[in-house]
N, C-alpha and C. Protein backbone atom coordinates (compact mmCIF):
# COMPACT_ATOMS: atom_id res chain seq x y z
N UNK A 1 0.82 -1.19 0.00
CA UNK A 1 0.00 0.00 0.00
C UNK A 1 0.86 1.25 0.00
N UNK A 2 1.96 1.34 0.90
CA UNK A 2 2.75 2.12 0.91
C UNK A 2 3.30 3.06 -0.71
N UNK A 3 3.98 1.60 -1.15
CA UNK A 3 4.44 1.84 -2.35
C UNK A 3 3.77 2.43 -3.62
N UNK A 4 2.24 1.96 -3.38
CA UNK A 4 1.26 2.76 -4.20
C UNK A 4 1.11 3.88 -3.94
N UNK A 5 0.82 4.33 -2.66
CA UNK A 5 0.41 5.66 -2.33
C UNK A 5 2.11 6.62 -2.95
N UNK A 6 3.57 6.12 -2.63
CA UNK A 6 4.54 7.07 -3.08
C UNK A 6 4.30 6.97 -4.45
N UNK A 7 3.88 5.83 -5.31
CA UNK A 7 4.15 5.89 -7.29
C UNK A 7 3.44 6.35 -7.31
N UNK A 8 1.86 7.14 -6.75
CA UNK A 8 0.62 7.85 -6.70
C UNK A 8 1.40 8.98 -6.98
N UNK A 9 2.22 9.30 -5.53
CA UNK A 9 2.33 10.62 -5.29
C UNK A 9 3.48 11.29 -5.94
N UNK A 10 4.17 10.25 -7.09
CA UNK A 10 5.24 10.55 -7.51
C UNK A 10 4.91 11.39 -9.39
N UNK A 11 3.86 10.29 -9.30
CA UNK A 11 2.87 10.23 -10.47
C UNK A 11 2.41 11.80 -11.03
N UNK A 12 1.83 11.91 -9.92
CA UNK A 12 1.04 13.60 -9.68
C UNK A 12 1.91 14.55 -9.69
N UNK A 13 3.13 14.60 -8.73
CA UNK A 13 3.92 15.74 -9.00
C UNK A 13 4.78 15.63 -10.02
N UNK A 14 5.29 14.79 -10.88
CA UNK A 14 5.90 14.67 -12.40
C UNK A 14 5.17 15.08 -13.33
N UNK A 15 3.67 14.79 -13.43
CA UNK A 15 2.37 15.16 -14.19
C UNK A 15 2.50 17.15 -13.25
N UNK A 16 2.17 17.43 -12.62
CA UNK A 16 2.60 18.64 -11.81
C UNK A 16 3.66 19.62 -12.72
N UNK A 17 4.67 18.68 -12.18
CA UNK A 17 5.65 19.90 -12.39
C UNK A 17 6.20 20.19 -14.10
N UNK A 18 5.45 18.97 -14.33
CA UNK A 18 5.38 18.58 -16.00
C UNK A 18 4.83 20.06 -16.38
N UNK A 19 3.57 20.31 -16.13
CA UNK A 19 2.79 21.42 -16.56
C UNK A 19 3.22 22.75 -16.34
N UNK A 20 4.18 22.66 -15.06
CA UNK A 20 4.54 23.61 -14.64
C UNK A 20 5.46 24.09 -15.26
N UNK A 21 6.54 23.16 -15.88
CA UNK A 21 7.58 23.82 -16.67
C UNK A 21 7.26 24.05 -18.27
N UNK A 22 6.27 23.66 -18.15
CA UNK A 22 5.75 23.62 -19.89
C UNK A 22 5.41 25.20 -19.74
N UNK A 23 4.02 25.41 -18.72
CA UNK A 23 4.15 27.24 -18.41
C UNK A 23 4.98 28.25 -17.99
N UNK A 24 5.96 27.66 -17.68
CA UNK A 24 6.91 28.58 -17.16
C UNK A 24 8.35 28.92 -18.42
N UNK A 25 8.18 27.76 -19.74
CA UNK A 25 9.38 27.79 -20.61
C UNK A 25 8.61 28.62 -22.13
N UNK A 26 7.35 29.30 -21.62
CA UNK A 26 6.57 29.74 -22.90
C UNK A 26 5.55 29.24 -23.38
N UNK A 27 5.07 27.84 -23.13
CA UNK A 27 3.92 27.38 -23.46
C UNK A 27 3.03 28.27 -23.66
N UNK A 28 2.00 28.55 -24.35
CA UNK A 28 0.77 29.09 -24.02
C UNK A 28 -0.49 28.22 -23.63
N UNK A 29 -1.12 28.89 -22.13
CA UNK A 29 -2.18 28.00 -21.57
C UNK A 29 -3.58 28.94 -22.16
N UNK A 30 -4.15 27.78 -21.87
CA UNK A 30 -5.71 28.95 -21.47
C UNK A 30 -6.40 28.17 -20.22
N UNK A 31 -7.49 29.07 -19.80
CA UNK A 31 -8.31 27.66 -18.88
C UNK A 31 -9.86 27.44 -19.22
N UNK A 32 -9.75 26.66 -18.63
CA UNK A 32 -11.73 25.92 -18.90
C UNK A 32 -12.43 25.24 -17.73
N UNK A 33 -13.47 25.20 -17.90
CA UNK A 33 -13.78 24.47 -16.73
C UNK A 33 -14.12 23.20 -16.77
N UNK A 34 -13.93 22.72 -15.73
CA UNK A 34 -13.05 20.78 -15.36
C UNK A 34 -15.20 20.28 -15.96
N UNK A 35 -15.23 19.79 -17.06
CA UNK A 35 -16.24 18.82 -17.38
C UNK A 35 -17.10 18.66 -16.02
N UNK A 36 -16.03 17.95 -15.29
CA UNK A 36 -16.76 17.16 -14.13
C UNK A 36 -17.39 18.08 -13.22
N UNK A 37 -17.39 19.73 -13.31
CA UNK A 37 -17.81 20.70 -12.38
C UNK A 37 -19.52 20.28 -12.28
N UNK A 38 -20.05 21.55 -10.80
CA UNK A 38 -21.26 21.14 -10.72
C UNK A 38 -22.05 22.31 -11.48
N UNK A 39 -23.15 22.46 -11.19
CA UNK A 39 -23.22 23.96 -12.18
C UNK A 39 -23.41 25.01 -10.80
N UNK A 40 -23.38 24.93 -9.84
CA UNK A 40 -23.56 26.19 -8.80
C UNK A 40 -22.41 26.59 -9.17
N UNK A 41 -21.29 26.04 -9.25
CA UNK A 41 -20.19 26.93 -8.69
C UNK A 41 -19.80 27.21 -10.26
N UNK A 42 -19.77 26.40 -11.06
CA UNK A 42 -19.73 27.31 -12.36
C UNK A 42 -20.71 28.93 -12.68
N UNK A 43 -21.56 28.61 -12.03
CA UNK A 43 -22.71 30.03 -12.27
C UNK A 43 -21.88 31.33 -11.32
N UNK A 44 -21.16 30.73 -9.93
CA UNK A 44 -20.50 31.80 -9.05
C UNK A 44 -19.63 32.19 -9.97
N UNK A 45 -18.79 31.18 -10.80
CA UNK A 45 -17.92 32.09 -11.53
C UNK A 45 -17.71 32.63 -12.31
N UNK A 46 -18.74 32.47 -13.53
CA UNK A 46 -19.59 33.58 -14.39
C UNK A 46 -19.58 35.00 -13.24
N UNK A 47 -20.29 34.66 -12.56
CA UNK A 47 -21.00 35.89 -11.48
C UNK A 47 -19.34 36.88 -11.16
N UNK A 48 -18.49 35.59 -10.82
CA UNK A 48 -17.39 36.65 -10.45
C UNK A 48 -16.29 37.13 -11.22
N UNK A 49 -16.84 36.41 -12.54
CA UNK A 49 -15.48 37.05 -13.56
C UNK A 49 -16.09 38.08 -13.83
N UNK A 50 -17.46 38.23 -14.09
CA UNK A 50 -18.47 39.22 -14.88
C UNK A 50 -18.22 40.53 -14.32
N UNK A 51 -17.72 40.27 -12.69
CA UNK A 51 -17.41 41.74 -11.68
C UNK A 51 -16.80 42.53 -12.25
N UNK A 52 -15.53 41.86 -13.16
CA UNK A 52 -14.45 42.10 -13.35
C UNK A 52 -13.97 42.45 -14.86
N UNK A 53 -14.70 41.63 -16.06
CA UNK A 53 -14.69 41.89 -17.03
C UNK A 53 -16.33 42.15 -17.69
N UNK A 54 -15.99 42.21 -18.76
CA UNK A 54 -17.08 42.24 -20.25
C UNK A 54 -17.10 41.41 -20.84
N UNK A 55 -18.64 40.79 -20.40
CA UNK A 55 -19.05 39.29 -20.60
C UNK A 55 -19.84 39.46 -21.60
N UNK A 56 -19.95 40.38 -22.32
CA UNK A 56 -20.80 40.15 -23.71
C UNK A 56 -20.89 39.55 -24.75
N UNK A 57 -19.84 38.84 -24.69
CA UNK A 57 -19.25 37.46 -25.35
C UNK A 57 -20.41 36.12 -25.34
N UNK A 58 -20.85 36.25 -23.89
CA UNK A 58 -21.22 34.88 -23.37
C UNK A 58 -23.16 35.22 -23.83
N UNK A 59 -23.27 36.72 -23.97
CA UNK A 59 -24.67 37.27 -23.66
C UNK A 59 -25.35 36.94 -25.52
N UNK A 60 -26.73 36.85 -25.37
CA UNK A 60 -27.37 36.49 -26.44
C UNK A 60 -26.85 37.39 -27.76
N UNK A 61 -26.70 36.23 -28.98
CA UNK A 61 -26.23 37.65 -30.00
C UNK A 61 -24.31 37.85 -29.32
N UNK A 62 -24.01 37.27 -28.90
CA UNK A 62 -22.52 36.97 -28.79
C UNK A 62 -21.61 36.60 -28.89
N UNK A 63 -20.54 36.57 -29.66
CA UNK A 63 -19.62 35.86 -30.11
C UNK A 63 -19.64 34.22 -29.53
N UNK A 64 -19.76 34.11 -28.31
CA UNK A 64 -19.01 32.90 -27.77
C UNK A 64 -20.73 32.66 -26.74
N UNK A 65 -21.79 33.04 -27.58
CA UNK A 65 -23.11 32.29 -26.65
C UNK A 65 -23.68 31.43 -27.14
N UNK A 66 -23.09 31.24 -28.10
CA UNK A 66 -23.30 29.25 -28.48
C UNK A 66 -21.81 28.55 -28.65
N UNK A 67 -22.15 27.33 -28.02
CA UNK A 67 -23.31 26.59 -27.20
C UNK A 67 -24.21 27.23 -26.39
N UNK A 68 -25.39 27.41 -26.12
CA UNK A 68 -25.83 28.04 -25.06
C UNK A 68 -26.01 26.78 -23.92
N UNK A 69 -24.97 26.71 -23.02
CA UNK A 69 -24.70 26.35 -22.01
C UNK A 69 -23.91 26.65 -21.13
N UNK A 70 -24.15 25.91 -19.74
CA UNK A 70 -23.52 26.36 -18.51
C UNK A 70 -21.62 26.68 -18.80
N UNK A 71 -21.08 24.89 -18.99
CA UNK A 71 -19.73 24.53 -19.25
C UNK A 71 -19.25 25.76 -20.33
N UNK A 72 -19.96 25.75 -21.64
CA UNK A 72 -19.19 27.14 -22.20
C UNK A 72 -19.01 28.37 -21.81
N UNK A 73 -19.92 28.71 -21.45
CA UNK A 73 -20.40 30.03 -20.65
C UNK A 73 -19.05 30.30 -19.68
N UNK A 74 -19.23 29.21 -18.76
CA UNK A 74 -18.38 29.37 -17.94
C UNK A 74 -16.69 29.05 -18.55
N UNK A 75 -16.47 28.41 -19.04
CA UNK A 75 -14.87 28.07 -19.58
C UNK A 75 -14.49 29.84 -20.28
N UNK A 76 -15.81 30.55 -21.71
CA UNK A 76 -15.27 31.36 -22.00
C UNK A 76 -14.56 32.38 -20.97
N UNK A 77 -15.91 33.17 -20.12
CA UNK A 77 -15.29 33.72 -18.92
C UNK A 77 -14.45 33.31 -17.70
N UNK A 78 -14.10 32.43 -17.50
CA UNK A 78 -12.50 32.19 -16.52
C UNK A 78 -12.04 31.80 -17.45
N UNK A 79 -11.23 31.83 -18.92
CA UNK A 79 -10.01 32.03 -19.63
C UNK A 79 -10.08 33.81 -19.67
N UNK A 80 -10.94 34.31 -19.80
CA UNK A 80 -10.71 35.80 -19.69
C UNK A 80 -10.31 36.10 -18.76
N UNK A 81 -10.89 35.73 -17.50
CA UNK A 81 -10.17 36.43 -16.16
C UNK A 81 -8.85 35.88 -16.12
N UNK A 82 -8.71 34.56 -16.63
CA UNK A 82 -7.12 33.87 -16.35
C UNK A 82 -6.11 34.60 -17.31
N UNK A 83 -6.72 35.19 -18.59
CA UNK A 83 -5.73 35.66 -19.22
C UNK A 83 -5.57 37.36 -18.32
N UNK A 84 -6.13 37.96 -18.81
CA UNK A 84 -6.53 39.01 -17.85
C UNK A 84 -5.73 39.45 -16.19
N UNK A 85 -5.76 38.29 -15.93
CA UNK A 85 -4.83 38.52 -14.55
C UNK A 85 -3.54 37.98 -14.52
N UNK A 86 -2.63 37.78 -15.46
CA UNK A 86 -1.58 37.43 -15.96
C UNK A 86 -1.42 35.53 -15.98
N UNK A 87 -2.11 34.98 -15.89
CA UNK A 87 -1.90 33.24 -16.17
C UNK A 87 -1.69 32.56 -14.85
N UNK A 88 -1.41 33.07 -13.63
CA UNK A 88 -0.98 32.68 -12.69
C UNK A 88 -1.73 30.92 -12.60
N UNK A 89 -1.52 30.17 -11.92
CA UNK A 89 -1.70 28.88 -11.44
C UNK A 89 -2.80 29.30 -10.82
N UNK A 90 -3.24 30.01 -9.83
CA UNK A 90 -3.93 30.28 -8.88
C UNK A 90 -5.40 31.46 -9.62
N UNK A 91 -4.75 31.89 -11.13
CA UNK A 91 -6.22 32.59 -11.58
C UNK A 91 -6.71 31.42 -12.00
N UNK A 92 -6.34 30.09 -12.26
CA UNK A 92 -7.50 29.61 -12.64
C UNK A 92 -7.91 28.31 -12.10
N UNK A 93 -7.45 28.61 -10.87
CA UNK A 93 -8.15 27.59 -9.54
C UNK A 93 -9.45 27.48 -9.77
N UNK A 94 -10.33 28.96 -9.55
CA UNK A 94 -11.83 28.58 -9.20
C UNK A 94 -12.46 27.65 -8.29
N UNK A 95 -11.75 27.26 -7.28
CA UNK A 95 -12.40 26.13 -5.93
C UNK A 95 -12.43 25.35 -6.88
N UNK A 96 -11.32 24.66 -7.19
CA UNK A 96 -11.02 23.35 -8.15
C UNK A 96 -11.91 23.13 -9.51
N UNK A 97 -12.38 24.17 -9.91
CA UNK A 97 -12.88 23.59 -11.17
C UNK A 97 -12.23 23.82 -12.24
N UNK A 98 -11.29 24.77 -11.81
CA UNK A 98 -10.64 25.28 -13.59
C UNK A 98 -9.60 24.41 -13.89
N UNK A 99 -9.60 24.21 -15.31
CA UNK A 99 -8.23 23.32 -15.90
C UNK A 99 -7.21 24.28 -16.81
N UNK A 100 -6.23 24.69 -16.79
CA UNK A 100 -5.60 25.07 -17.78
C UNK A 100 -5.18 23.61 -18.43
N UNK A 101 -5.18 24.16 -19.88
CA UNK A 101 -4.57 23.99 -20.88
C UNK A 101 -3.88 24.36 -21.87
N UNK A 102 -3.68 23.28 -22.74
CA UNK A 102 -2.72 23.89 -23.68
C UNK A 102 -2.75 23.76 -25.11
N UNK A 103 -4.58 23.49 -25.03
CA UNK A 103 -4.58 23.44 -26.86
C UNK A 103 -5.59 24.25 -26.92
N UNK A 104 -5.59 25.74 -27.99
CA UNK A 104 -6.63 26.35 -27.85
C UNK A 104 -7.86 26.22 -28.10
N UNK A 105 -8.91 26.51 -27.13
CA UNK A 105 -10.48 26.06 -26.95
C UNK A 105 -11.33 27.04 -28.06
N UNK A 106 -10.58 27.49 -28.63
CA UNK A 106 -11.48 28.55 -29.43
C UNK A 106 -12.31 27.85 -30.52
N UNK A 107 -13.21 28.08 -31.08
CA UNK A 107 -14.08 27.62 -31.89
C UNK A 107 -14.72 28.49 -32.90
N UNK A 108 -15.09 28.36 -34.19
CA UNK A 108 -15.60 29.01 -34.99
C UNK A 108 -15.32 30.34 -35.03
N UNK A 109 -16.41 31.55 -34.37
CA UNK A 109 -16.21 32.56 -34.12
C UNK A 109 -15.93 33.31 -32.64
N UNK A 110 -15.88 32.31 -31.98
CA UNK A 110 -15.34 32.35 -30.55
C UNK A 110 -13.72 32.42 -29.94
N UNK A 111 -13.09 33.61 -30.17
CA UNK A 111 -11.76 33.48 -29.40
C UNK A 111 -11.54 33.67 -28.19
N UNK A 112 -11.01 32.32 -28.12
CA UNK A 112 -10.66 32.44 -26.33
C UNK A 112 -8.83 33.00 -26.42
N UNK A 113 -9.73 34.39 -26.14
CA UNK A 113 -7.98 34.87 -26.06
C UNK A 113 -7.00 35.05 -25.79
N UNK A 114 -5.74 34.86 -26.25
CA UNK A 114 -4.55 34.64 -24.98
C UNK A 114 -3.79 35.69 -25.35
N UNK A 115 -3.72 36.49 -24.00
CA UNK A 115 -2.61 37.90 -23.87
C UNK A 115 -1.38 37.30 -23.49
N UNK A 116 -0.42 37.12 -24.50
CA UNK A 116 0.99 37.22 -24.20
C UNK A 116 1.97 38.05 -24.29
């Protein structure tokens, strides 16, 4: 059991620091929100990027309001706030729902934009 729990924990921070040096050597990330989220706390974070930016993107008649759903809605606005507040690890926490990545989510007429 032991030995599982260290190749677990060895697992995670190689996968970790994997990502970490990929963002830190130039990569470009964006973030989205983790599939598996619930929708309350995706709706808080609409609510709290919206404080902060111009969500007219997400609003009817908007570049990025189709899909009209929760998961898009929410991924467009926290890659804005994540780009927006310089990329940090921590803009796109969101109480564990946000994922950065690293292949861009943009679609059709929807840019999810990255300030570098």
């Amino acid at each position: 059991m032991a030995k599982a729990f260290v190749s677990l924990f060895f697992l995670l921070f190689s996968v970790s620091a994997f990502f970490h040096m990929r963002s830190a050597t130039g990569q470009k990330m964006w973030c989205v929100a983790k599939p598996s989220s619930e929708e309350a706390p995706l709706q808080e974070n609409i609510a709290y990027a919206c404080n902060y930016l111009d969500c007219g993107a997400i609003q009817p008649g908007g570049i990025c309001h189709l899909p009209n759903n929760l998961i898009n809605h929410a991924s467009v606005v926290m890659n804005q706030y994540y780009q927006s507040r310089g990329r940090g690890e921590w803009t796109c926490e969101f109480g564990g729902t946000g994922l950065r990545v690293v292949t861009d989510p943009s679609y059709g007429s929807c840019s999810y934009n990255y300030t570098g």
